[in-house]
Protein backbone atom coordinates (compact mmCIF):
# COMPACT_ATOMS: atom_id res chain seq x y z
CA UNK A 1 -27.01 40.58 -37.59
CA UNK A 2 -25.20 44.48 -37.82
CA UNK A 3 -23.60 43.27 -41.27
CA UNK A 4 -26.51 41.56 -42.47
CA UNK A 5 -28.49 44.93 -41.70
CA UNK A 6 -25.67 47.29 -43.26
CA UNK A 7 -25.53 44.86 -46.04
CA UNK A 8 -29.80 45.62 -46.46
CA UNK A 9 -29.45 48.82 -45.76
CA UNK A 10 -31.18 49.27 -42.71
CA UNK A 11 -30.65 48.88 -38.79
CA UNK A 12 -29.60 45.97 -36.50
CA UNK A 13 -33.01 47.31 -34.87
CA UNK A 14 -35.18 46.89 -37.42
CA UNK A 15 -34.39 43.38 -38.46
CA UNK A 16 -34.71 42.65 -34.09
CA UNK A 17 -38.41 44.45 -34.00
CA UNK A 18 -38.66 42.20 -37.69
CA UNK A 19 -38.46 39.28 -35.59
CA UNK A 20 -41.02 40.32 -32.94
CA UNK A 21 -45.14 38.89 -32.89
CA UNK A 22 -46.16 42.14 -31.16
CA UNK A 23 -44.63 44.87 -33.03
CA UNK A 24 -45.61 48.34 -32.69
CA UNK A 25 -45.47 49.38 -36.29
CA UNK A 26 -44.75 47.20 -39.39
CA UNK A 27 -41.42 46.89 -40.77
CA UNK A 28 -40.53 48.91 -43.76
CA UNK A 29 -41.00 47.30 -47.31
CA UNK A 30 -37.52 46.56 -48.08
CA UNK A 31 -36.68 44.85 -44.99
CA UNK A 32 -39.94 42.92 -44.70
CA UNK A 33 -39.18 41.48 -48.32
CA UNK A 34 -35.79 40.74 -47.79
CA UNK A 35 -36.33 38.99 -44.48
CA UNK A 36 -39.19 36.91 -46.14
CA UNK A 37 -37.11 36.01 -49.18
CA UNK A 38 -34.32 34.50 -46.47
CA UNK A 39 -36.80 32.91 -44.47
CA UNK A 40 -38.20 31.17 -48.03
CA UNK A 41 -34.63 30.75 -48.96
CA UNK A 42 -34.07 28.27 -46.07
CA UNK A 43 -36.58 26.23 -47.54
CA UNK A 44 -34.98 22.69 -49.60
CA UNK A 45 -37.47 24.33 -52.13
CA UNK A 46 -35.43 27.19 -55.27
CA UNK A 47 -37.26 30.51 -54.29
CA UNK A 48 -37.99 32.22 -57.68
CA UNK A 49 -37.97 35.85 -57.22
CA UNK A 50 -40.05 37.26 -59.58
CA UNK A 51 -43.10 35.42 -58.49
CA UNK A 52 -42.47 36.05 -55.08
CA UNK A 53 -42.42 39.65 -55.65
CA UNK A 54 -45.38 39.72 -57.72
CA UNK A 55 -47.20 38.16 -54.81
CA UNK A 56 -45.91 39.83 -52.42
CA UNK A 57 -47.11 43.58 -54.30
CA UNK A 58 -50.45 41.89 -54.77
CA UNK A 59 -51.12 41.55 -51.09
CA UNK A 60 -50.56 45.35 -51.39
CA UNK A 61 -52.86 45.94 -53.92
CA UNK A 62 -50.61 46.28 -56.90
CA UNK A 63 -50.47 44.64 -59.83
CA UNK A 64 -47.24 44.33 -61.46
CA UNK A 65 -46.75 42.71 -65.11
CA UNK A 66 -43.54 41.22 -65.79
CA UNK A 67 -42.35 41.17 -69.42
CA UNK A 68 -39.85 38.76 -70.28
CA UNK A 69 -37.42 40.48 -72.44
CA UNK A 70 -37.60 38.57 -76.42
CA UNK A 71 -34.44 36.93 -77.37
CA UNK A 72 -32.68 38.33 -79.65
CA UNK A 73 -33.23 37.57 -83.57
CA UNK A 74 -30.66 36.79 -86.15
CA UNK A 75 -31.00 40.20 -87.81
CA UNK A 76 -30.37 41.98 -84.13
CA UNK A 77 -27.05 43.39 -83.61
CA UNK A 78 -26.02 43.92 -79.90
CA UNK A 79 -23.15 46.60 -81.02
CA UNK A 80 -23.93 49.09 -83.34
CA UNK A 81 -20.80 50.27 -85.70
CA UNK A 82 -20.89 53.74 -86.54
């Protein structure tokens, strides 16, 4: 669980009191997201992250608006000569 914490960037502690009912104070953002998206990522269902993280902001209140970037068109040019 220490490397899994390191590797999230937060403590072995954290991810424990995570995994607690009776918490005294909620877990930061980061850590609450990233546990939820391993706990979903057990499931024999894909997790698609985008959607999960627009749901997960809107139980926050905030509205986020994804915008798929356009593919490219025949006249685009990825490398610009100079």
């Amino acid at each position: 669980m220490e490397d899994f914490a390191r590797l999230i960037g937060t403590t072995r502690q954290s991810l424990s009191m995570w995994e607690k009912a009776e918490r005294p104070s909620p877990p930061s953002r980061t850590s609450d997201l990233l546990m939820k998206l391993v706990r979903q990522s057990l499931s024999p269902k894909p997790v698609d992250l985008l959607p999960f993280l627009v749901e997960e902001a809107r139980k926050w209140g905030v509205v986020i608006q994804v915008n798929l970037p356009r593919p490219a068109g025949p006249n685009d040019t990825l490398i610009q000569r100079v």
